[in-house]
C-alpha atoms as a PDB file:
ATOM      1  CA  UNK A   1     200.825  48.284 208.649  1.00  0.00           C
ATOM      2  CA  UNK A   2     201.004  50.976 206.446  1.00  0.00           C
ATOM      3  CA  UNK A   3     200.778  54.389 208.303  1.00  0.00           C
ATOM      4  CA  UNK A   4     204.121  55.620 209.605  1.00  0.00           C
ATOM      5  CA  UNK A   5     205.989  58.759 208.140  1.00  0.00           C
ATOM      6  CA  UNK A   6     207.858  61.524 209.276  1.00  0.00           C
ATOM      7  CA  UNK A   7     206.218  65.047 208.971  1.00  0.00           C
ATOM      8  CA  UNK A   8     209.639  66.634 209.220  1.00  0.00           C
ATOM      9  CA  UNK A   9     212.606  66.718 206.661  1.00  0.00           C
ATOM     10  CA  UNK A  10     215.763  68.373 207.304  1.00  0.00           C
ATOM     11  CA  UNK A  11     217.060  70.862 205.614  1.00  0.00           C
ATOM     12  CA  UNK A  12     220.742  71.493 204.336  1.00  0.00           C
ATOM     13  CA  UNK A  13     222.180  68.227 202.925  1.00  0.00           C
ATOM     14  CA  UNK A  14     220.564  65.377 204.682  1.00  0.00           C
ATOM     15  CA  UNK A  15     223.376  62.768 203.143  1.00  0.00           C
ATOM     16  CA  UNK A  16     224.242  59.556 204.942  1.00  0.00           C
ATOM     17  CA  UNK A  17     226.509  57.211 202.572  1.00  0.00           C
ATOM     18  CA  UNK A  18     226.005  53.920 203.423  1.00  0.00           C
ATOM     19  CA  UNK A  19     229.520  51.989 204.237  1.00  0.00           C
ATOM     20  CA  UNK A  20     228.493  49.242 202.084  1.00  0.00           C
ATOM     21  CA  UNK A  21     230.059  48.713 199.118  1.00  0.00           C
ATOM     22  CA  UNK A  22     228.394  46.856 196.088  1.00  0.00           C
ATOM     23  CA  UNK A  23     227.124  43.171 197.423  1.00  0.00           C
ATOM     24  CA  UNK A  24     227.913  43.491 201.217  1.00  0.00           C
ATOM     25  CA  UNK A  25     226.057  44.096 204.311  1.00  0.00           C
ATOM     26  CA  UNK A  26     227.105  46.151 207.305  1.00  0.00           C
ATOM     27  CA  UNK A  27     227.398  44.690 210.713  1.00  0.00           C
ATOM     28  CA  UNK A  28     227.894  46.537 214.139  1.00  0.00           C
ATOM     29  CA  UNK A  29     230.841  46.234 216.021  1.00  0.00           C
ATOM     30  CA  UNK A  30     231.331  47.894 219.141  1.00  0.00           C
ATOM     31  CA  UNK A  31     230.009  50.879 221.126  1.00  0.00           C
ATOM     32  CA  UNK A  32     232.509  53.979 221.745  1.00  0.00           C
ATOM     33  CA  UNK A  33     232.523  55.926 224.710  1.00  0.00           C
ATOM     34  CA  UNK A  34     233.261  59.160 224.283  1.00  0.00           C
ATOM     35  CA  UNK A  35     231.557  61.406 222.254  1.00  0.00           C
ATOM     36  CA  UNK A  36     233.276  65.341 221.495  1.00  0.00           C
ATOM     37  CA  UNK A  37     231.445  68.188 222.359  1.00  0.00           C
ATOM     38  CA  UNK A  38     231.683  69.924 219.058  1.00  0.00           C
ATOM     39  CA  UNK A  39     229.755  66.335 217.928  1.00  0.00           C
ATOM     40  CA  UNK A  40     227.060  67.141 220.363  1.00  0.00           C
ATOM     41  CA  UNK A  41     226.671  70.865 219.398  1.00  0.00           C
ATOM     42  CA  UNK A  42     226.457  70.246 215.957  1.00  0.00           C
ATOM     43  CA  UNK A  43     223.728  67.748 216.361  1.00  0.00           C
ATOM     44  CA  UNK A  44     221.345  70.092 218.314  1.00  0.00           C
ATOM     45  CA  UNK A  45     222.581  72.977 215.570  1.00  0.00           C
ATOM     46  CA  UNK A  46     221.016  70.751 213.163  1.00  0.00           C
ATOM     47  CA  UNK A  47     217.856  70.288 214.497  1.00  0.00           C
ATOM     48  CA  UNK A  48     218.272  66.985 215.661  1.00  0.00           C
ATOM     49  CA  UNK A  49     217.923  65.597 219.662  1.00  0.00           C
ATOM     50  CA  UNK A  50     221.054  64.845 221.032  1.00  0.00           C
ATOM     51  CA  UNK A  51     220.074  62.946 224.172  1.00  0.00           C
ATOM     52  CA  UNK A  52     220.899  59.437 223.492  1.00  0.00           C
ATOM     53  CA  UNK A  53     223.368  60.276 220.793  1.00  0.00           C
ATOM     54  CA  UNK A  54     225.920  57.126 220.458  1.00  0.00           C
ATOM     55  CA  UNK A  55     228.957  57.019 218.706  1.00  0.00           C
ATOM     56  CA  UNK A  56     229.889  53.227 217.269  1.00  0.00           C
ATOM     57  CA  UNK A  57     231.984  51.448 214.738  1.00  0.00           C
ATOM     58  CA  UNK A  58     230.937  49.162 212.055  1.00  0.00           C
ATOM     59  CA  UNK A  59     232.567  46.657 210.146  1.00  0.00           C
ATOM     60  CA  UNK A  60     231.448  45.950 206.825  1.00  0.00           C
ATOM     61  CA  UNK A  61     231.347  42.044 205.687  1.00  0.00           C
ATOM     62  CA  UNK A  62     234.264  42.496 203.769  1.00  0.00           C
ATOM     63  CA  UNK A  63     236.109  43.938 206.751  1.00  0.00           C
ATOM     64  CA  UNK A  64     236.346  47.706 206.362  1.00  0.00           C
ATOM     65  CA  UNK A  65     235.398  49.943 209.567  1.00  0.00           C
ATOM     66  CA  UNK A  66     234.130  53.497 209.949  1.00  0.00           C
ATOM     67  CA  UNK A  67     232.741  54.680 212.543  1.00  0.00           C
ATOM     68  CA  UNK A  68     229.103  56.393 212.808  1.00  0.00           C
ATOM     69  CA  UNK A  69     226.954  57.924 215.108  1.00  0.00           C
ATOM     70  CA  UNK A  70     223.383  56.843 216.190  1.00  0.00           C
ATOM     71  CA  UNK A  71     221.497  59.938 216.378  1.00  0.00           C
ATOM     72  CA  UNK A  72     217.663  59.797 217.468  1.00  0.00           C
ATOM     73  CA  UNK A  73     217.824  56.015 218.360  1.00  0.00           C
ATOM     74  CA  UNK A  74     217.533  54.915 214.739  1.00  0.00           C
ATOM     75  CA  UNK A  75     219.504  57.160 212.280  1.00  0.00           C
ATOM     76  CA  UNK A  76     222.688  56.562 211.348  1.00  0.00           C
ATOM     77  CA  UNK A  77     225.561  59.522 209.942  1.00  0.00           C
ATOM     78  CA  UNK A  78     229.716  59.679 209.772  1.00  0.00           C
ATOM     79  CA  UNK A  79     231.114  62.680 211.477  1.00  0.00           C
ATOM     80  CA  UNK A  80     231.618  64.321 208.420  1.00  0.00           C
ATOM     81  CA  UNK A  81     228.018  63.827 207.287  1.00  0.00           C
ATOM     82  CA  UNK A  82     227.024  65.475 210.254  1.00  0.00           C
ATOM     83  CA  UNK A  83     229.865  68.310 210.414  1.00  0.00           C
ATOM     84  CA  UNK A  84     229.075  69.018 206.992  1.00  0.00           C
ATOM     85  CA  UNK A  85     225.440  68.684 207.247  1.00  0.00           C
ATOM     86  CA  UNK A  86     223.912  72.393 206.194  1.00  0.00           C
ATOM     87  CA  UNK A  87     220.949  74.446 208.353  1.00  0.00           C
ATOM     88  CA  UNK A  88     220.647  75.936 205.147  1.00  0.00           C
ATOM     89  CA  UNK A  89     217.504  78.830 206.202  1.00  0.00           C
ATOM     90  CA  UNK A  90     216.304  76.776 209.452  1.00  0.00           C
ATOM     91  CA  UNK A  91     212.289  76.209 209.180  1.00  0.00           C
ATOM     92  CA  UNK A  92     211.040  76.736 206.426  1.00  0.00           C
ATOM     93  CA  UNK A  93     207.209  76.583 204.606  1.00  0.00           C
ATOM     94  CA  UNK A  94     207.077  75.298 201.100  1.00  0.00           C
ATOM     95  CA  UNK A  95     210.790  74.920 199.740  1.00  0.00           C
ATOM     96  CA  UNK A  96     213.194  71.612 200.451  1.00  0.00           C
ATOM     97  CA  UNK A  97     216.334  71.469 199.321  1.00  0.00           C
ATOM     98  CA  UNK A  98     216.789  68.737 196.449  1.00  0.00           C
ATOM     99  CA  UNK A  99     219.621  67.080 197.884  1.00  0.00           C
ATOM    100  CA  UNK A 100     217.345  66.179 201.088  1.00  0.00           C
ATOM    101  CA  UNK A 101     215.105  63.958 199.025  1.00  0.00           C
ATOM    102  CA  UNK A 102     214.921  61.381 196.039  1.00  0.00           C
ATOM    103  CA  UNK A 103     214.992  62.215 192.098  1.00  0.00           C
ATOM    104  CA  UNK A 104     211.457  61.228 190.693  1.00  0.00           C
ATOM    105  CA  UNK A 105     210.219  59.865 188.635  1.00  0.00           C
ATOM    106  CA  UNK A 106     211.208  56.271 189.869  1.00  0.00           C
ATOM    107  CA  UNK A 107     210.869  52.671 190.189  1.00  0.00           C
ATOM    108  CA  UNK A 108     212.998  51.382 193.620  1.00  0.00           C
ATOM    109  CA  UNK A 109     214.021  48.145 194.692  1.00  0.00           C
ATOM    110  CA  UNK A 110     213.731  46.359 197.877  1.00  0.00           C
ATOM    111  CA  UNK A 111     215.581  43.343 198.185  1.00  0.00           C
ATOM    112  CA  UNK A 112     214.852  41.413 201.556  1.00  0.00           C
ATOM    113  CA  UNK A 113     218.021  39.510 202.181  1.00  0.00           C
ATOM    114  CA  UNK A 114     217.470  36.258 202.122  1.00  0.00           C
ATOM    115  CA  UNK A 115     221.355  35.080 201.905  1.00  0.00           C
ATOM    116  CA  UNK A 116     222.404  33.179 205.319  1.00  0.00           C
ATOM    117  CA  UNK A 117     220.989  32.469 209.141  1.00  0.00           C
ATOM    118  CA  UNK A 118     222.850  35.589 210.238  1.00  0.00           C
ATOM    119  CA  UNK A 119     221.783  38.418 207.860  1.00  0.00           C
ATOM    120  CA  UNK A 120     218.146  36.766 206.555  1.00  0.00           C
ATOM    121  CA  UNK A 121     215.078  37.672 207.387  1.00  0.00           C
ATOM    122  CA  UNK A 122     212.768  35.118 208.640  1.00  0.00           C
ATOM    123  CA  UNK A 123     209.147  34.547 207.388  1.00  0.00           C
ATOM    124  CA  UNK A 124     207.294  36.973 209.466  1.00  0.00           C
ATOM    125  CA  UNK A 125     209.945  39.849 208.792  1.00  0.00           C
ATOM    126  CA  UNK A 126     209.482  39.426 204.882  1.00  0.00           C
ATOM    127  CA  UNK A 127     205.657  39.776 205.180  1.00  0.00           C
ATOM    128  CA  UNK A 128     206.564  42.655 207.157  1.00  0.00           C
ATOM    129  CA  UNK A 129     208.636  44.140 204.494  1.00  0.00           C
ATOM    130  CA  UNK A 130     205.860  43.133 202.179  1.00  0.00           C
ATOM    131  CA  UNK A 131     203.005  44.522 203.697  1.00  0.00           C
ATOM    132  CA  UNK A 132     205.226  48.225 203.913  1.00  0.00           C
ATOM    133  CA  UNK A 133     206.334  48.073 200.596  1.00  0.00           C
ATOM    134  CA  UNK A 134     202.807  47.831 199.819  1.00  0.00           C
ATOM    135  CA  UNK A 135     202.020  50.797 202.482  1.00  0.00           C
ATOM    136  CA  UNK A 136     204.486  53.269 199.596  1.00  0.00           C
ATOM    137  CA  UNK A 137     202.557  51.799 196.671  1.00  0.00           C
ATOM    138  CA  UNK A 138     199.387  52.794 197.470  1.00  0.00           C
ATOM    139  CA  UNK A 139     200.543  56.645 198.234  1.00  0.00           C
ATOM    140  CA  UNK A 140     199.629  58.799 195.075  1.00  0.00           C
ATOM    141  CA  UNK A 141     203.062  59.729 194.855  1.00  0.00           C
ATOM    142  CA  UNK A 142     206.170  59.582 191.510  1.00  0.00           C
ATOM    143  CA  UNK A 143     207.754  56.407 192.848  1.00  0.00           C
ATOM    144  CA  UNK A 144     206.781  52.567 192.407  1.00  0.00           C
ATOM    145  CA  UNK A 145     208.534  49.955 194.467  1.00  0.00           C
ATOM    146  CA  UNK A 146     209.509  46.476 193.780  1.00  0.00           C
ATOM    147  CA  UNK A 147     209.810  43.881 196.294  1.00  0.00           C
ATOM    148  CA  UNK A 148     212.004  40.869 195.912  1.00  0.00           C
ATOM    149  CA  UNK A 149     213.565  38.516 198.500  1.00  0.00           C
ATOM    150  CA  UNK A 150     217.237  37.106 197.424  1.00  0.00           C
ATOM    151  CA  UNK A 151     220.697  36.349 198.388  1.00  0.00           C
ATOM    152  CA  UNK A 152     222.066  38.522 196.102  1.00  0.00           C
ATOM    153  CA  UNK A 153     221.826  42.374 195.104  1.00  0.00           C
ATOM    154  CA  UNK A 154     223.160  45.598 193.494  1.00  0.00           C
ATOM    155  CA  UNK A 155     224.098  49.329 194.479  1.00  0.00           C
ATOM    156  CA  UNK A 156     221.090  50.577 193.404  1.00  0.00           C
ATOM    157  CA  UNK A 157     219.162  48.120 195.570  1.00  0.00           C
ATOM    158  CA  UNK A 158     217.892  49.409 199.260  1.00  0.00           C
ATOM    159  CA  UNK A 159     218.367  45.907 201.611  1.00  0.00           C
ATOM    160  CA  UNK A 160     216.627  45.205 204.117  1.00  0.00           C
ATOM    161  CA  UNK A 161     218.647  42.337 206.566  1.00  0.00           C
ATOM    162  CA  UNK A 162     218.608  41.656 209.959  1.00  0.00           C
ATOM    163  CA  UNK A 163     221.858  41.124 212.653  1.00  0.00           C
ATOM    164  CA  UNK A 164     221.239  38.655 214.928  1.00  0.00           C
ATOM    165  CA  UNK A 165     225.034  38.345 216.286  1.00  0.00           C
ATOM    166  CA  UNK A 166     226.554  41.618 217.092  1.00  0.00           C
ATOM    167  CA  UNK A 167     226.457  42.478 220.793  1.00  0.00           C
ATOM    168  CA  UNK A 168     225.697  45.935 220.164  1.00  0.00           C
ATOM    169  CA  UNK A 169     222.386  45.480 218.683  1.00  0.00           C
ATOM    170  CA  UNK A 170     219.837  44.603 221.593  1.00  0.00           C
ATOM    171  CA  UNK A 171     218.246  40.831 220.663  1.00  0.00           C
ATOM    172  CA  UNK A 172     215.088  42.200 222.541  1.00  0.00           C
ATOM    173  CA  UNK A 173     212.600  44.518 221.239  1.00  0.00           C
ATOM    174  CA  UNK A 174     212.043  45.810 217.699  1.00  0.00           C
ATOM    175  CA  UNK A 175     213.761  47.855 216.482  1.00  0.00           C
ATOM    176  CA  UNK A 176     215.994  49.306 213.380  1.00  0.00           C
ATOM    177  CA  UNK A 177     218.157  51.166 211.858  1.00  0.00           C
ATOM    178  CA  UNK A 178     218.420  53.396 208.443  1.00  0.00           C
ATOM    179  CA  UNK A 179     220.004  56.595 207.189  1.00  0.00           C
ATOM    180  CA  UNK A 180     219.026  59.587 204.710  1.00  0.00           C
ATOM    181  CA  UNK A 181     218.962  59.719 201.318  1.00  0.00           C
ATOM    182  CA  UNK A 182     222.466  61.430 199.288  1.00  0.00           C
ATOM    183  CA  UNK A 183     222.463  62.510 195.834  1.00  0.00           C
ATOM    184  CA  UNK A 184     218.856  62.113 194.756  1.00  0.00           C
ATOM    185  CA  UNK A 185     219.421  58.000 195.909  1.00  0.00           C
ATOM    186  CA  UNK A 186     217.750  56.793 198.778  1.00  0.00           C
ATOM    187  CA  UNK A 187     219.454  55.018 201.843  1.00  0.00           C
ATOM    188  CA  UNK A 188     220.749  51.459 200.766  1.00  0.00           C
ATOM    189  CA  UNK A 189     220.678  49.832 204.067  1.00  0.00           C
ATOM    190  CA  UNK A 190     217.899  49.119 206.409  1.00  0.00           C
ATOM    191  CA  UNK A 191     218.739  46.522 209.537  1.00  0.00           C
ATOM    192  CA  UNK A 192     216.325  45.170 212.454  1.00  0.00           C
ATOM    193  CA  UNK A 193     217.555  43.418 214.841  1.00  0.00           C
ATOM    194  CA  UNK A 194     217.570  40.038 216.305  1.00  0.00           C
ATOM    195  CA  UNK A 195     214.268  40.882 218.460  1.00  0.00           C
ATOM    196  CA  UNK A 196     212.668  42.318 215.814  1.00  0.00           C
ATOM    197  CA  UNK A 197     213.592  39.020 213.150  1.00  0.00           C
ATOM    198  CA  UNK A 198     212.021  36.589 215.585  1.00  0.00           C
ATOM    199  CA  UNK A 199     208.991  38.681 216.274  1.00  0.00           C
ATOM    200  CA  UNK A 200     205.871  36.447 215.567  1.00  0.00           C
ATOM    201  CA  UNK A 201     203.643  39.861 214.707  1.00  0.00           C
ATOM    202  CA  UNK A 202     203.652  40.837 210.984  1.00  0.00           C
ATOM    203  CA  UNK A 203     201.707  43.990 211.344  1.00  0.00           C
ATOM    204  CA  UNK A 204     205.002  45.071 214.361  1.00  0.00           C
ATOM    205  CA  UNK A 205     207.495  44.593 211.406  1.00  0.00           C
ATOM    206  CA  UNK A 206     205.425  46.473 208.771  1.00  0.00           C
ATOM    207  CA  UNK A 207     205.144  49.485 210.748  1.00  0.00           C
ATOM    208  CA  UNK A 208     209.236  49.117 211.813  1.00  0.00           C
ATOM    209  CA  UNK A 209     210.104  48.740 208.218  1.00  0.00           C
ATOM    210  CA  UNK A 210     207.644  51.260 206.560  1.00  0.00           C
ATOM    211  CA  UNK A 211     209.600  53.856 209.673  1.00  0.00           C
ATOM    212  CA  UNK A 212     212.305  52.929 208.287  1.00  0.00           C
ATOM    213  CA  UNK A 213     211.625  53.360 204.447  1.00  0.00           C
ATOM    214  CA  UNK A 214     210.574  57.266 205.814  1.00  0.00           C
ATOM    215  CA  UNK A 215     214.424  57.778 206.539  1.00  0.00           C
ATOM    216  CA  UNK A 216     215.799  56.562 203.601  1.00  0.00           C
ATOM    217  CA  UNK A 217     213.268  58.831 201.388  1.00  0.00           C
ATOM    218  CA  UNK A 218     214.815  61.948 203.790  1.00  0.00           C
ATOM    219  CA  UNK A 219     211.836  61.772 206.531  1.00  0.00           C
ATOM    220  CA  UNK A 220     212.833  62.811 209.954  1.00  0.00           C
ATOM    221  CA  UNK A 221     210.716  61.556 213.316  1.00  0.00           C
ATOM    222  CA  UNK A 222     207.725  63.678 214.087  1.00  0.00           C
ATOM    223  CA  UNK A 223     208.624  64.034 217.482  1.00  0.00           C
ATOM    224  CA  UNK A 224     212.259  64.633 216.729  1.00  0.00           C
ATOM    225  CA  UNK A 225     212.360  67.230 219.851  1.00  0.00           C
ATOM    226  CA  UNK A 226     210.930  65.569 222.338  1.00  0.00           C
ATOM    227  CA  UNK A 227     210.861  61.918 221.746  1.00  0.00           C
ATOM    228  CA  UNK A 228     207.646  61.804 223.854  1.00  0.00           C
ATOM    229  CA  UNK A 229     206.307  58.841 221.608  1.00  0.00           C
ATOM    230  CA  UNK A 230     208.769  57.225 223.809  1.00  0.00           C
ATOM    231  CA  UNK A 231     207.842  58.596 227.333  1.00  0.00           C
ATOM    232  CA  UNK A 232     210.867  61.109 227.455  1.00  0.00           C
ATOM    233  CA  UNK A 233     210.954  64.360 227.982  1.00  0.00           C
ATOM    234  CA  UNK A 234     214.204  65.163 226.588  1.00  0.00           C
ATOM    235  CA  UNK A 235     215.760  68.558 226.157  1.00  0.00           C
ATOM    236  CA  UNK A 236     213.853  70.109 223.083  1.00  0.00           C
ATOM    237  CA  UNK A 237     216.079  71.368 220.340  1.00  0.00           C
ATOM    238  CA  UNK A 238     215.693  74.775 218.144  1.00  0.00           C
ATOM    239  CA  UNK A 239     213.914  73.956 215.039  1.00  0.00           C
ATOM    240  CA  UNK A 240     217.047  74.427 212.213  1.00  0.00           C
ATOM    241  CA  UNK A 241     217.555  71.811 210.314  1.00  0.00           C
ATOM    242  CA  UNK A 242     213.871  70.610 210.256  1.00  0.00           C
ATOM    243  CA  UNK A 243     211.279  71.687 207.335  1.00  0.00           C
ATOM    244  CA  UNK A 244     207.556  71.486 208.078  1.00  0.00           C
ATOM    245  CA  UNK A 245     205.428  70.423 205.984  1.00  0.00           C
ATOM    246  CA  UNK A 246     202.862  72.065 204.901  1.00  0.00           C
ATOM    247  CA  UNK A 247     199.278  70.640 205.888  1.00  0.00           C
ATOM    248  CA  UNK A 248     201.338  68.028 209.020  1.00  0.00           C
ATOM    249  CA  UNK A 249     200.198  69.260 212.615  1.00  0.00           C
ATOM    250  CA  UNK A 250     204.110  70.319 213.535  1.00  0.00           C
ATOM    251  CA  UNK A 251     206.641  68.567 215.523  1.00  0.00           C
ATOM    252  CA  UNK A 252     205.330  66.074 218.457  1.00  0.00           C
ATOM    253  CA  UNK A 253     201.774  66.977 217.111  1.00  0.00           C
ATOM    254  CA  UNK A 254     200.703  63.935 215.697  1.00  0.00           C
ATOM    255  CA  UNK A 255     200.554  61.047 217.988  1.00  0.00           C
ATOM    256  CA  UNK A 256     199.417  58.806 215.079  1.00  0.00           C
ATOM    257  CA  UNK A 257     202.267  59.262 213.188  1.00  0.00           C
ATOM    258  CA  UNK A 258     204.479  56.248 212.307  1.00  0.00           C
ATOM    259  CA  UNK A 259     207.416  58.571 212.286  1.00  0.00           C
ATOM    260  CA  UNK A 260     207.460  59.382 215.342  1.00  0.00           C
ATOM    261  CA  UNK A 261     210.469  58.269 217.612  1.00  0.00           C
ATOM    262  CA  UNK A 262     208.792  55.224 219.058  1.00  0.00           C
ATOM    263  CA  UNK A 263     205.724  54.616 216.484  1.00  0.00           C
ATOM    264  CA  UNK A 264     202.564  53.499 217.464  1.00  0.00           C
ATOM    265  CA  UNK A 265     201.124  49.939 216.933  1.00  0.00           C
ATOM    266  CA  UNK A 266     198.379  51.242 214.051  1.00  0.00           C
ATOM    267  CA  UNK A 267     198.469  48.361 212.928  1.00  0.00           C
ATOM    268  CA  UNK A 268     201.337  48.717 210.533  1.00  0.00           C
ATOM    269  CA  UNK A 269     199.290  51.352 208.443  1.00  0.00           C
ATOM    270  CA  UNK A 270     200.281  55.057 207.855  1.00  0.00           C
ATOM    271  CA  UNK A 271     198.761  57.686 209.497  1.00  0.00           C
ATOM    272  CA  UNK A 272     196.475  60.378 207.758  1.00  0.00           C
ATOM    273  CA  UNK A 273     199.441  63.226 208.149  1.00  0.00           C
ATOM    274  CA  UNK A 274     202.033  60.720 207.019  1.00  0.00           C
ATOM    275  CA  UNK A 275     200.239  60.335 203.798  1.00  0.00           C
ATOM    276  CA  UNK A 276     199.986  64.332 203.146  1.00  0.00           C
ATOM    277  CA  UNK A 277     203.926  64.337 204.161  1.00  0.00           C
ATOM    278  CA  UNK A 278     204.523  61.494 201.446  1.00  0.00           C
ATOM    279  CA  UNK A 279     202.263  62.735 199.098  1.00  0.00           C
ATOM    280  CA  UNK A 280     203.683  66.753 199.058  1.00  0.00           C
ATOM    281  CA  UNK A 281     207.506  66.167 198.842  1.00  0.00           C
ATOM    282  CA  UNK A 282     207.038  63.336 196.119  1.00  0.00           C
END
């Protein structure tokens, strides 16, 4: 599976700081129900779909809560990240905005957790991770990644780990979870859940983890205004906040995409606009 990437990138400053501190792994606590209104504005201001926008809190392993919103089924931002979060000069050609993206030249890390029943991946979900690390190496692009499977890790690590406890995260299905890159640093965390860990299909997990990799390198969903990848229809949102880019079809143009909301099988692999996408911002 190596064919999923996001043919949008938001403009402003895309940051998502990961909770985590250095050797610990996020879990999800519990869903909140209420949700402000100047939340919801700011998240269609941005460019981003509100329907389906879900407000939770997390508890690190070492105990410490925050609470974060969902936005887009899979992305995940603080309040302030999103208050803060700048349309900078909505859509826009050929220019992105540093702070959206990752310093290059580089070599990443990817360090499939490995450490206890709870957070490990199983078999299938490291050949996943694997096969979509693979997917980023074979892009003609300024970063090389390294995949290793451990108990143990650093801050400069991205992690990929699985929750197969909390209540919040469905045990059915596949999905996952990431966040944007701050600072010129990718997103740290990546999490599937417990549906996702016990899936028996390899080529499922690399396309769910190569989605996710798109996030933490600052790519948005292709079909981040209508979501029609997964049969809705949703209320389509102005365009600030996203960046085209240059030589990708446009938003909900490009059914192939592995970015898109709900990606398509494929296989696992990328998809030919994906690798354009990759290819221009790095």
């Amino acid at each position: 599976m190596k064919n999923y990437l996001k043919t949008f990138v938001a403009s402003g400053i895309l940051i998502f700081a990961s909770c985590e501190k250095d050797s610990t792994i996020e879990t999800t606590d519990e869903l909140s129900q209420e949700i402000s209104k100047d939340v919801i504005s700011k998240v269609a201001k941005i460019g981003f779909n509100p329907n389906g926008l879900e407000k939770r809190t997390v508890t690190d392993i070492d105990g410490t809560k925050e609470e974060v919103y969902i936005l887009e089924g899979d992305i995940k931002m603080t309040y302030d990240q999103i208050m803060k979060m700048d349309i900078g000069n909505g859509v826009q050609s050929k220019q992105y905005q540093t702070t959206n993206l990752v310093s290059t030249p580089r070599t990443v890390r990817v360090v499939g957790y490995t450490g206890n029943d709870r957070f490990g991946l199983s078999a299938v979900a490291q050949r996943g991770l694997q096969y979509a690390v693979a997917n980023y190496n074979a892009l003609n692009i300024n970063i090389q990644f390294n995949v290793v499977f451990s108990s143990s890790f650093n801050a400069n690590d991205i992690v990929a780990y699985t929750e197969t406890t909390a209540s919040i995260i469905a045990q059915d299905g596949v999905r996952g979870e990431a966040g944007f890159p701050q600072s010129g640093e990718p997103f740290k965390r990546i999490k599937i859940n417990g549906g996702a860990n016990r899936n028996d299909d390899d080529q499922l997990l690399e396309g769910l983890f190569t989605h996710e990799l798109g996030h933490c390198f600052g790519l948005r969903h292709t079909d981040w205004n209508t979501r029609k990848s997964c049969g809705q229809q949703g209320e389509p949102v102005g365009s600030d906040g996203a960046i085209h880019i240059p030589g990708t079809p446009g938003a909900s143009q490009d059914d192939s995409s592995i970015m898109n909301a709900c990606f398509p099988y494929n296989e696992g692999e990328f998809g030919q606009y994906d690798k354009v996408a990759l290819e221009y911002l790095y």
